[in-house]
C-alpha atoms as a PDB file:
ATOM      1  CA  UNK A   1      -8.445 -24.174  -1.769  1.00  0.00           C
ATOM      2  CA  UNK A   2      -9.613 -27.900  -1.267  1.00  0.00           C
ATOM      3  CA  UNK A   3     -12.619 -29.470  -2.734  1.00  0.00           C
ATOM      4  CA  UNK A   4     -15.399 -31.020  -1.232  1.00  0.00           C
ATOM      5  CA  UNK A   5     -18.132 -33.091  -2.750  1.00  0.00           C
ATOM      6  CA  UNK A   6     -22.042 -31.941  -1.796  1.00  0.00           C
ATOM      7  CA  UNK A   7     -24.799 -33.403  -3.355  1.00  0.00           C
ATOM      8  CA  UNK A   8     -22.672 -34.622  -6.541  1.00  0.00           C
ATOM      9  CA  UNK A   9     -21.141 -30.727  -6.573  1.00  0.00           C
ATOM     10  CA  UNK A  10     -17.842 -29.423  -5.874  1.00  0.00           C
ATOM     11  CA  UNK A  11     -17.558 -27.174  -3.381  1.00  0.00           C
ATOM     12  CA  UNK A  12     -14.565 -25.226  -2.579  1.00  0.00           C
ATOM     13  CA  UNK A  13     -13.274 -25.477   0.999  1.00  0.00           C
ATOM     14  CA  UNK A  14     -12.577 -21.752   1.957  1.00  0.00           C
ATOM     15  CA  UNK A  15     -10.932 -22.351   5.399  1.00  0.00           C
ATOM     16  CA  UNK A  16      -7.945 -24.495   3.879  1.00  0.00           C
ATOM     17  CA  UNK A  17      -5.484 -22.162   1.737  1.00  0.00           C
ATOM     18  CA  UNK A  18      -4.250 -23.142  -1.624  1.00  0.00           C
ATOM     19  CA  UNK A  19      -0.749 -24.166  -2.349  1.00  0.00           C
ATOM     20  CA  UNK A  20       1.833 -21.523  -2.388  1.00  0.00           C
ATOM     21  CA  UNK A  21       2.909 -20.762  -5.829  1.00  0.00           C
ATOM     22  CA  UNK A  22       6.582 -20.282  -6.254  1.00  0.00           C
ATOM     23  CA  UNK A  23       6.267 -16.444  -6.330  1.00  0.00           C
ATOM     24  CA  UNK A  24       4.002 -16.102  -3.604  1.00  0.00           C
ATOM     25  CA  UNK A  25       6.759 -18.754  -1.226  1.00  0.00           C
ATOM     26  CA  UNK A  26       9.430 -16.287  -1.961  1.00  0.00           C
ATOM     27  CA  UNK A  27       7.142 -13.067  -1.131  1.00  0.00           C
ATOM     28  CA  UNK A  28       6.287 -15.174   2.272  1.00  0.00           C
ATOM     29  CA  UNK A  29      10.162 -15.760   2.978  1.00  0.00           C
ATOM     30  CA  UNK A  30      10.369 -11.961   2.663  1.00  0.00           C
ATOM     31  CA  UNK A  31       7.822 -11.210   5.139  1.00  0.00           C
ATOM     32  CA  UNK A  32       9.871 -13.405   7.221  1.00  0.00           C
ATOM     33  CA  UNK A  33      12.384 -11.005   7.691  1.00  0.00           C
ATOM     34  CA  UNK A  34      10.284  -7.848   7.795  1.00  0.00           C
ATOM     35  CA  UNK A  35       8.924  -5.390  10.076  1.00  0.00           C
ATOM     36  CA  UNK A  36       6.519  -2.580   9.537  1.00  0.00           C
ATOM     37  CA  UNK A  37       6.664   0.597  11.297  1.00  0.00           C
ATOM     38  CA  UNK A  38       4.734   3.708  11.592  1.00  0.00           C
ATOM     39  CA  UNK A  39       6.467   7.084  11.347  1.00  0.00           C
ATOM     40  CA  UNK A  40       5.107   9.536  12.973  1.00  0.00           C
ATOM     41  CA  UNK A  41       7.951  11.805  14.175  1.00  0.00           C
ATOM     42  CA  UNK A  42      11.663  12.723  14.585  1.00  0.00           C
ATOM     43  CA  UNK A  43      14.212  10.320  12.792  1.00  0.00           C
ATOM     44  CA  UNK A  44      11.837   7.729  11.163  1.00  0.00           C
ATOM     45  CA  UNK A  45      10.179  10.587   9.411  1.00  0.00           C
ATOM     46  CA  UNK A  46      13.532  11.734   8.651  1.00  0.00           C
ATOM     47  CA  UNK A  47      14.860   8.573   7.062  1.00  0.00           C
ATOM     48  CA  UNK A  48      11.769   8.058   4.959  1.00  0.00           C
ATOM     49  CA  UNK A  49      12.116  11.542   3.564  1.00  0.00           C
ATOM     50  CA  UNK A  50      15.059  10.599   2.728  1.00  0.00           C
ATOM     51  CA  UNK A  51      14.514   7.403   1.288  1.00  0.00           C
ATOM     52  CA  UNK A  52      11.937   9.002  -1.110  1.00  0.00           C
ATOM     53  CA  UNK A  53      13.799  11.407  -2.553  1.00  0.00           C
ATOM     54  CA  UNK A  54      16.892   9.183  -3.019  1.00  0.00           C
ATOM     55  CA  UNK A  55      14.277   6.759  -4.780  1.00  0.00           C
ATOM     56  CA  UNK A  56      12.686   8.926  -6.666  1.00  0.00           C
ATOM     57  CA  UNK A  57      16.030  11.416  -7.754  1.00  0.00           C
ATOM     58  CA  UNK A  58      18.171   7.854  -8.620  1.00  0.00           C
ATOM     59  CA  UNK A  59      15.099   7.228 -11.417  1.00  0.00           C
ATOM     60  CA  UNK A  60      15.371  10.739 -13.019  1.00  0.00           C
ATOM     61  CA  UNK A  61      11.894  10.984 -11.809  1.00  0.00           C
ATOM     62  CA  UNK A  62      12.796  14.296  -9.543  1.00  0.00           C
ATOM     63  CA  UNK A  63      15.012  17.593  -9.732  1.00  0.00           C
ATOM     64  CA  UNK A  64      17.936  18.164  -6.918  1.00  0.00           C
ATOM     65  CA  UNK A  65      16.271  19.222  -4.131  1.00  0.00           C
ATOM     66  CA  UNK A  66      19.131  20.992  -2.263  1.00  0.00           C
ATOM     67  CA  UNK A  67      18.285  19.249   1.334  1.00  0.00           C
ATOM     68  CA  UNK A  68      17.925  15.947   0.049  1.00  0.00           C
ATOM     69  CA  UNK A  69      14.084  14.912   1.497  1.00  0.00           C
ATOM     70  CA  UNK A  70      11.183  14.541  -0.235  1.00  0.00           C
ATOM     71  CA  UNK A  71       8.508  15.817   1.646  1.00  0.00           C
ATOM     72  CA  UNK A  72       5.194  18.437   1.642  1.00  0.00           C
ATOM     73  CA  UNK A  73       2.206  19.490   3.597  1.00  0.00           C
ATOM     74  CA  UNK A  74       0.200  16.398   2.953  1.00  0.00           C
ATOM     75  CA  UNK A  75       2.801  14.240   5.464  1.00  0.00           C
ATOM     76  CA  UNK A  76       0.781  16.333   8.825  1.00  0.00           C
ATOM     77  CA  UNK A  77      -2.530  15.607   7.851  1.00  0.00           C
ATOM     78  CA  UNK A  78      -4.658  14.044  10.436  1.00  0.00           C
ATOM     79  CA  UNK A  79      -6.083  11.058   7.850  1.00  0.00           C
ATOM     80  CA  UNK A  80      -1.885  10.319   6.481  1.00  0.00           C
ATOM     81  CA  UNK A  81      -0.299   7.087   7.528  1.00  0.00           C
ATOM     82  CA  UNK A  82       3.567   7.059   6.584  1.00  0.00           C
ATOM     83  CA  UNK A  83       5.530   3.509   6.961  1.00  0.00           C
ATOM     84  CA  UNK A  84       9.240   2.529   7.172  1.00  0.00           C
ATOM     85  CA  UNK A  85       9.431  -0.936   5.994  1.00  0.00           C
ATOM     86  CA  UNK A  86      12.669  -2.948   7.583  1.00  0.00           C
ATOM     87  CA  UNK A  87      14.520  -5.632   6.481  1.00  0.00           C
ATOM     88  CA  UNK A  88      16.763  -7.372   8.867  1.00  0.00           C
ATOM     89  CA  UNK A  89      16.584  -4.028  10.307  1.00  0.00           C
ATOM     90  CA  UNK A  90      17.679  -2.209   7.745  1.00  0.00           C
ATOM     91  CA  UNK A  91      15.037   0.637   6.084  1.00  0.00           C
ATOM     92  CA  UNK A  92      14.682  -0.501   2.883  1.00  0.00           C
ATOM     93  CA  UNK A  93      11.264   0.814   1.616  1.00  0.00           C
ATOM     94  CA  UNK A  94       8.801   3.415   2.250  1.00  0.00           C
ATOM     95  CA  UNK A  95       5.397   3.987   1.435  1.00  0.00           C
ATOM     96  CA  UNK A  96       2.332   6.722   2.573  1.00  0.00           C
ATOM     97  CA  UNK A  97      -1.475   5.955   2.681  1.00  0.00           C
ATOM     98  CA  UNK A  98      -4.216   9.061   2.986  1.00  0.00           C
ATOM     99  CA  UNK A  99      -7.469   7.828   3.886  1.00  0.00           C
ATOM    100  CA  UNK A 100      -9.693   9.778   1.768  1.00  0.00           C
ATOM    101  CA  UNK A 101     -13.709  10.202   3.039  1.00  0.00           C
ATOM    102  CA  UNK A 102     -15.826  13.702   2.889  1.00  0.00           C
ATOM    103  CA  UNK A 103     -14.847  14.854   6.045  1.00  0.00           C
ATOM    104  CA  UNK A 104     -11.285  13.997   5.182  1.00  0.00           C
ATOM    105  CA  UNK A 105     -10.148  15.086   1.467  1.00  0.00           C
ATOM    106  CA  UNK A 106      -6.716  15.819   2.106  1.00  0.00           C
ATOM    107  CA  UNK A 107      -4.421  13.701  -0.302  1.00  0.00           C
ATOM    108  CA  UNK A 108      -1.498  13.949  -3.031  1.00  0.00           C
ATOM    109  CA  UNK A 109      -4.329  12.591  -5.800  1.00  0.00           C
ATOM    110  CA  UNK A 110      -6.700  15.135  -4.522  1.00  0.00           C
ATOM    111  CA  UNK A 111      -4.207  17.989  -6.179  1.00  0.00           C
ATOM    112  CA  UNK A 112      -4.217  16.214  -9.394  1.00  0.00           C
ATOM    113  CA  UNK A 113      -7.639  14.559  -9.657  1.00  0.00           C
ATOM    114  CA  UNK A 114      -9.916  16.546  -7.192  1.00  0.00           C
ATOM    115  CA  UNK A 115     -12.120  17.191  -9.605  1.00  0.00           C
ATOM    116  CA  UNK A 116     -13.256  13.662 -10.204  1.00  0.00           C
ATOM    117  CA  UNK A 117     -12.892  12.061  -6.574  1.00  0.00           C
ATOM    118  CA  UNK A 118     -14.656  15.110  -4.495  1.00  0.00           C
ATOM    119  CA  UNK A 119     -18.253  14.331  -5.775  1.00  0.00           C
ATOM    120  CA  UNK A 120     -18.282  10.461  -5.118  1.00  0.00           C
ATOM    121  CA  UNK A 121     -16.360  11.259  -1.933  1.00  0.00           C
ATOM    122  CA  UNK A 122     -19.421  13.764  -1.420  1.00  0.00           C
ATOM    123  CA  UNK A 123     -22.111  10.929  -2.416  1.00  0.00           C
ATOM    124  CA  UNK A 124     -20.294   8.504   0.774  1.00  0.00           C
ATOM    125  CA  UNK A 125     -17.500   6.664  -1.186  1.00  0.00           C
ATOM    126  CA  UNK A 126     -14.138   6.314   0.303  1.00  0.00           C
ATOM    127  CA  UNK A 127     -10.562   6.220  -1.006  1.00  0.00           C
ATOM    128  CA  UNK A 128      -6.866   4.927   0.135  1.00  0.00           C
ATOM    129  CA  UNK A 129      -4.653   6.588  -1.726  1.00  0.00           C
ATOM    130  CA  UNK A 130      -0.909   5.502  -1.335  1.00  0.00           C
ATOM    131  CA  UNK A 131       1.725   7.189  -2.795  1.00  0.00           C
ATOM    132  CA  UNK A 132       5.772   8.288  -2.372  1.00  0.00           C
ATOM    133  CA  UNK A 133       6.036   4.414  -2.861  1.00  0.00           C
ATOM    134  CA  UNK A 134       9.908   4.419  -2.597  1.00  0.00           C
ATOM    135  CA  UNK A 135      12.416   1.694  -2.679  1.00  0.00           C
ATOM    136  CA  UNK A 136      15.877   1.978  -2.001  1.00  0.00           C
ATOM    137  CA  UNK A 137      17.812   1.981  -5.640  1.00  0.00           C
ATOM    138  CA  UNK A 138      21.115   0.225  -3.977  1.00  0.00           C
ATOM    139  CA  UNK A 139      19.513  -3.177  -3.264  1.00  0.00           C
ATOM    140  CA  UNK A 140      19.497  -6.313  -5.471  1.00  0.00           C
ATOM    141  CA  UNK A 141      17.386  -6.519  -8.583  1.00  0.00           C
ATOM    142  CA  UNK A 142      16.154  -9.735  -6.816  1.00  0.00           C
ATOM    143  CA  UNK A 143      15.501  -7.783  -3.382  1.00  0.00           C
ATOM    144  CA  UNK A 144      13.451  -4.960  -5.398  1.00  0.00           C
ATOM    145  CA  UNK A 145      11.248  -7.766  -7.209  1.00  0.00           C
ATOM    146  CA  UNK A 146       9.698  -8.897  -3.940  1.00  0.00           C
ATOM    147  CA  UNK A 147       9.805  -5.427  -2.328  1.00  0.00           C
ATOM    148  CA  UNK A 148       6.688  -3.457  -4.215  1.00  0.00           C
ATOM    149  CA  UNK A 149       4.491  -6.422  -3.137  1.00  0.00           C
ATOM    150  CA  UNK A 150       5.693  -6.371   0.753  1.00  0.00           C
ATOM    151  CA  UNK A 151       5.195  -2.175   0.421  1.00  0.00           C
ATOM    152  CA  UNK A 152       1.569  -2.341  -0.868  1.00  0.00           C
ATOM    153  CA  UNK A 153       0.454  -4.977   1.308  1.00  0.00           C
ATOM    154  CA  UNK A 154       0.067  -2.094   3.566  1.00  0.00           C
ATOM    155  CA  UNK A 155      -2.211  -0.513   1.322  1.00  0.00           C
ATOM    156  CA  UNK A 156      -4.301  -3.772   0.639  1.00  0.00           C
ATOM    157  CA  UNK A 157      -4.722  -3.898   4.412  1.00  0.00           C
ATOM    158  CA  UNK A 158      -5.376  -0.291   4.423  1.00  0.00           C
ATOM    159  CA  UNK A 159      -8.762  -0.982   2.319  1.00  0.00           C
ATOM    160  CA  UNK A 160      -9.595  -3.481   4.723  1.00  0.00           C
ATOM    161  CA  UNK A 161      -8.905  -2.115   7.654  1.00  0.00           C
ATOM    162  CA  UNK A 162     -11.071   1.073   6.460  1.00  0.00           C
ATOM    163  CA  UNK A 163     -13.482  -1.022   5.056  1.00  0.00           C
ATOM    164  CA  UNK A 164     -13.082   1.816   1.794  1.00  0.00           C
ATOM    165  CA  UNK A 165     -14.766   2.157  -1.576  1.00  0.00           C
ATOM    166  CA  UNK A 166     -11.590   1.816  -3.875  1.00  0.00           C
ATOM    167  CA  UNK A 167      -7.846   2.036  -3.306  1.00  0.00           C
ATOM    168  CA  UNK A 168      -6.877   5.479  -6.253  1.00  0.00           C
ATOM    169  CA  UNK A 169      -3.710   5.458  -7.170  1.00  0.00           C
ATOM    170  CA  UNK A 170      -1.106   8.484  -9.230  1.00  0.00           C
ATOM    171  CA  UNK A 171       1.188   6.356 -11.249  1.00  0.00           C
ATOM    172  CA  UNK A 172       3.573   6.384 -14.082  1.00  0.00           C
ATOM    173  CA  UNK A 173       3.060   4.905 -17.708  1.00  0.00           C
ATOM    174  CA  UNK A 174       5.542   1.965 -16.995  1.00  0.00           C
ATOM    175  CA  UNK A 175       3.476   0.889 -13.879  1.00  0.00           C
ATOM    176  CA  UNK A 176       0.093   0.487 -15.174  1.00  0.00           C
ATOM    177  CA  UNK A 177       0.072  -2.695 -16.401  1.00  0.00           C
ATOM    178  CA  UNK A 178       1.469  -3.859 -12.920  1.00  0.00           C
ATOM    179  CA  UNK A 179      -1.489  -1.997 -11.420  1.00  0.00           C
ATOM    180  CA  UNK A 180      -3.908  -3.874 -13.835  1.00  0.00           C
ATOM    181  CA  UNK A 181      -2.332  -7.517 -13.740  1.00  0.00           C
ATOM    182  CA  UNK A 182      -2.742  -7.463  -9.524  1.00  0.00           C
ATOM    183  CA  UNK A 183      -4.791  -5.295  -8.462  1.00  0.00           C
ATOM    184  CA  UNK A 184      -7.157  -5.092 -11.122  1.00  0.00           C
ATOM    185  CA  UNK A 185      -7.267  -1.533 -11.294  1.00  0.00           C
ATOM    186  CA  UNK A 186      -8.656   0.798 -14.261  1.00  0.00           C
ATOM    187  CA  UNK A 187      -7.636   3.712 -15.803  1.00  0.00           C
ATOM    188  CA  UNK A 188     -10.123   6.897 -14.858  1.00  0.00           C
ATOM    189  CA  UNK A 189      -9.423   9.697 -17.927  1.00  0.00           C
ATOM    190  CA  UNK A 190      -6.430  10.784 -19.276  1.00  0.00           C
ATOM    191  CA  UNK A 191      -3.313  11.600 -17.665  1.00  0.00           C
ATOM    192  CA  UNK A 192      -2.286  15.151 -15.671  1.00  0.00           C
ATOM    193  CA  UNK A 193       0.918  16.267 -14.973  1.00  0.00           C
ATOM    194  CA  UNK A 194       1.653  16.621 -11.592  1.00  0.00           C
ATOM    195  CA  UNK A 195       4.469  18.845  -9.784  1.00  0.00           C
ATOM    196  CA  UNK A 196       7.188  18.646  -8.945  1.00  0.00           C
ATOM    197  CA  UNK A 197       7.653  15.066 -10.942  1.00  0.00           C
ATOM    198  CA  UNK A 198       8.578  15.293 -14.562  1.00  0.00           C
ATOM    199  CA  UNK A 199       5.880  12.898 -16.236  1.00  0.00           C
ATOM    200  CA  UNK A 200       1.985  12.308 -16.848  1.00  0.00           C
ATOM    201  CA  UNK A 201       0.292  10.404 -14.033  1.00  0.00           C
ATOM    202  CA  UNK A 202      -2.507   8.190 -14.949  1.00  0.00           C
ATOM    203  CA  UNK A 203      -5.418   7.814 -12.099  1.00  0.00           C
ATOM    204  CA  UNK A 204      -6.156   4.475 -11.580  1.00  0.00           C
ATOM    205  CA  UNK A 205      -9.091   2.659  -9.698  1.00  0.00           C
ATOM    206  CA  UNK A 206      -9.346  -1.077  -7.730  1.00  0.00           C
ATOM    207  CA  UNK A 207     -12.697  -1.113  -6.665  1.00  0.00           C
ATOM    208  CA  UNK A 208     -12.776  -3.214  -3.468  1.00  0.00           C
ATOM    209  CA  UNK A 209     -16.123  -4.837  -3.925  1.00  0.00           C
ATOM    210  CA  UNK A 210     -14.753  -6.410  -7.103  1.00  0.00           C
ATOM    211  CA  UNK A 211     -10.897  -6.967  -6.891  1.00  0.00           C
ATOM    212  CA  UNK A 212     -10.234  -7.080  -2.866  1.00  0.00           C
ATOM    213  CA  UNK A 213     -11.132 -10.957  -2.580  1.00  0.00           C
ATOM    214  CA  UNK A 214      -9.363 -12.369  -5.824  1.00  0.00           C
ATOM    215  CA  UNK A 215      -6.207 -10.714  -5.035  1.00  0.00           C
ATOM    216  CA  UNK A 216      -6.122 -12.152  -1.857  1.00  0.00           C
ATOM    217  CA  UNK A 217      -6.600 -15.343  -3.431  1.00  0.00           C
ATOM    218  CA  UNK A 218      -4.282 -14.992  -5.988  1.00  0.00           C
ATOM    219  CA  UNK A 219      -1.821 -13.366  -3.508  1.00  0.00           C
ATOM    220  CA  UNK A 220      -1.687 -14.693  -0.191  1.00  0.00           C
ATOM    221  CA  UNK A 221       1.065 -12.654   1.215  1.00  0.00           C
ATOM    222  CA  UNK A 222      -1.722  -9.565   1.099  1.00  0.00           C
ATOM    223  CA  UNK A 223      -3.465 -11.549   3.910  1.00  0.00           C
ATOM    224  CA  UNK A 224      -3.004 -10.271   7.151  1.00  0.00           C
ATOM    225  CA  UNK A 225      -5.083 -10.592  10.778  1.00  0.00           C
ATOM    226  CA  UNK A 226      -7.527  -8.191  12.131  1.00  0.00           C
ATOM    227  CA  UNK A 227      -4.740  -7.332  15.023  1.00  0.00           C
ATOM    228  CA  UNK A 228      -1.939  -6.713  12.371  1.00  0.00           C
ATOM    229  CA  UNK A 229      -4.473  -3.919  10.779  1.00  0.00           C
ATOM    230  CA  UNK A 230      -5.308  -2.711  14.172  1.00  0.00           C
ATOM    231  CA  UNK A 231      -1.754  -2.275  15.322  1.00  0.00           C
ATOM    232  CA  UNK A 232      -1.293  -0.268  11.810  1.00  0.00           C
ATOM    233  CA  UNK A 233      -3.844   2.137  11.664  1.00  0.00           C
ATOM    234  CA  UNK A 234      -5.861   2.585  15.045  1.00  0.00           C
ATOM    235  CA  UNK A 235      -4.913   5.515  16.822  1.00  0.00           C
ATOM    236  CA  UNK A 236      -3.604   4.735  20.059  1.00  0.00           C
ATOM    237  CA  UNK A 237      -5.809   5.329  23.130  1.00  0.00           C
ATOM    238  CA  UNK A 238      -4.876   8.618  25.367  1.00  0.00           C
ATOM    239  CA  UNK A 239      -1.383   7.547  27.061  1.00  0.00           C
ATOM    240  CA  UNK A 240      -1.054   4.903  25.373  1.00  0.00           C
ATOM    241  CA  UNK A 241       2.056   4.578  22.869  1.00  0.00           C
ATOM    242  CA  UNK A 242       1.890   3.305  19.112  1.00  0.00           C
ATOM    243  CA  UNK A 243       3.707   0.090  18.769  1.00  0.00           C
ATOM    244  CA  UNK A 244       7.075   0.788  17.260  1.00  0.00           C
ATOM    245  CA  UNK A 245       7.403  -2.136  14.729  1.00  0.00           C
ATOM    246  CA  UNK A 246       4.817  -4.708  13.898  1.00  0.00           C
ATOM    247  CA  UNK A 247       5.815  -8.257  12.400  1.00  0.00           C
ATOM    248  CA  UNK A 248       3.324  -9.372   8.980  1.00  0.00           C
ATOM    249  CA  UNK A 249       0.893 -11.680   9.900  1.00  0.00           C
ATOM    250  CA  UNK A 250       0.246 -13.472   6.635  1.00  0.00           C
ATOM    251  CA  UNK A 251       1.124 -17.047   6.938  1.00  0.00           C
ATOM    252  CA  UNK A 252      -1.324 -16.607  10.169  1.00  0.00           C
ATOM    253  CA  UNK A 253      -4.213 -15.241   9.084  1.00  0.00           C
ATOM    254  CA  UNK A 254      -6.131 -18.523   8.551  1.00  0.00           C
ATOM    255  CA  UNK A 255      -5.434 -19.826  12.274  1.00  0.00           C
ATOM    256  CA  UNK A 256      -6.693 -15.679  13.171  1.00  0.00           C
ATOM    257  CA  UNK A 257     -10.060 -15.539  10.744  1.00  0.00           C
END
């Protein structure tokens, strides 16, 4: 962000964005070849099922399963949101939000950590919880580095979009401090083991109200415009169709806010 002087005090300029870092540029090239798409049916679903469990059985992480998909009850729910994410039109990672409030507790970290989410979710907060983050094992180390933060951009503008309490997430050991260092998310109790994966999962919190607005700083590819979010995760009006991919809107957002 620039500066500006008021009365002998800095003030930062909110409306001009900072200077990419390095990281963040190559994220943004990413995005550049990228487009999101909601699966809701037929052979997107199929291919994400697929992706998951090739993902997730590549890392040890999951017995054979004899059909070769990955998938469970909690795909139909009314409040689930799975993604295809496409790179130069090829599927190359997958990802699946649940949009936790009272009225809707149906989620993967509800079977795990039910016990601790349905009273606040009782009291009025509200959770994203995305999980069967998947990427596909055969691409480049330097293709997978960029790839997590391109996935959970969808979450980020999940939280906004749903304007939620916290984002609660299942993940492994290895991941937390990934979880902590961008996010800022915080471990809630011990670990629970959780079916049919083959290690602990640690809950883990970003409140919104705290970390939502210096990760966007600190990561500007999370940006996104208020009609990228809508296209997401509105549900379309009666006869009208869902868009079937939608292009990141990051390096616009400031021209959209």
């Amino acid at each position: 962000m620039s500066m500006s002087l008021q009365a002998g005090v800095a003030i930062r300029d909110s409306s001009v964005p900072s200077p990419l870092t390095a990281f963040s540029r190559s994220v943004m090239d990413m995005l550049e070849r990228i487009e999101y798409r909601r699966c809701e049916s037929g052979e997107d679903l199929e291919a994400v099922y697929r992706l998951r469990y090739k993902a997730f059985h590549s890392h040890g992480l999951l017995d054979t399963i004899l059909d070769g998909k990955l998938v469970d009850h909690l795909d139909e729910t009314a409040n689930c949101y799975s993604f295809g994410i496409f790179m130069d039109g090829q599927l190359v990672s997958t990802v699946r939000l649940h949009h936790l409030t009272h009225a809707t507790p149906m989620a993967p970290i509800m079977t795990v950590f039910g016990d601790r989410l349905m009273p606040r979710l009782a009291a009025g907060d509200t959770f994203i919880d995305p999980s069967r983050l998947s990427i596909d094992p055969d691409l480049t180390s330097s293709a997978n580095r960029s790839l997590p933060y391109v996935t959970l951009r969808l979450a980020v503008m999940a939280n906004e979009y749903f304007d939620t309490t916290s984002c609660v997430s299942m993940i492994r050991a290895e991941h937390t401090a990934f979880y902590q260092r961008i996010f800022g998310s915080a471990a809630v109790g011990a670990p629970r083991l959780y079916p049919p994966f083959t290690m602990p999962i640690f809950l883990y919190e970003s409140r919104c109200d705290e970390n939502m607005q210096p990760t966007l700083e600190r990561f500007p590819f999370f940006h996104s415009t208020a009609g990228e979010r809508r296209m997401m995760f509105a549900k379309p009006a009666k006869g009208e169709l869902a868009p079937l991919t939608i292009l990141p809107t990051a390096k616009y957002w400031h021209q959209a806010a």
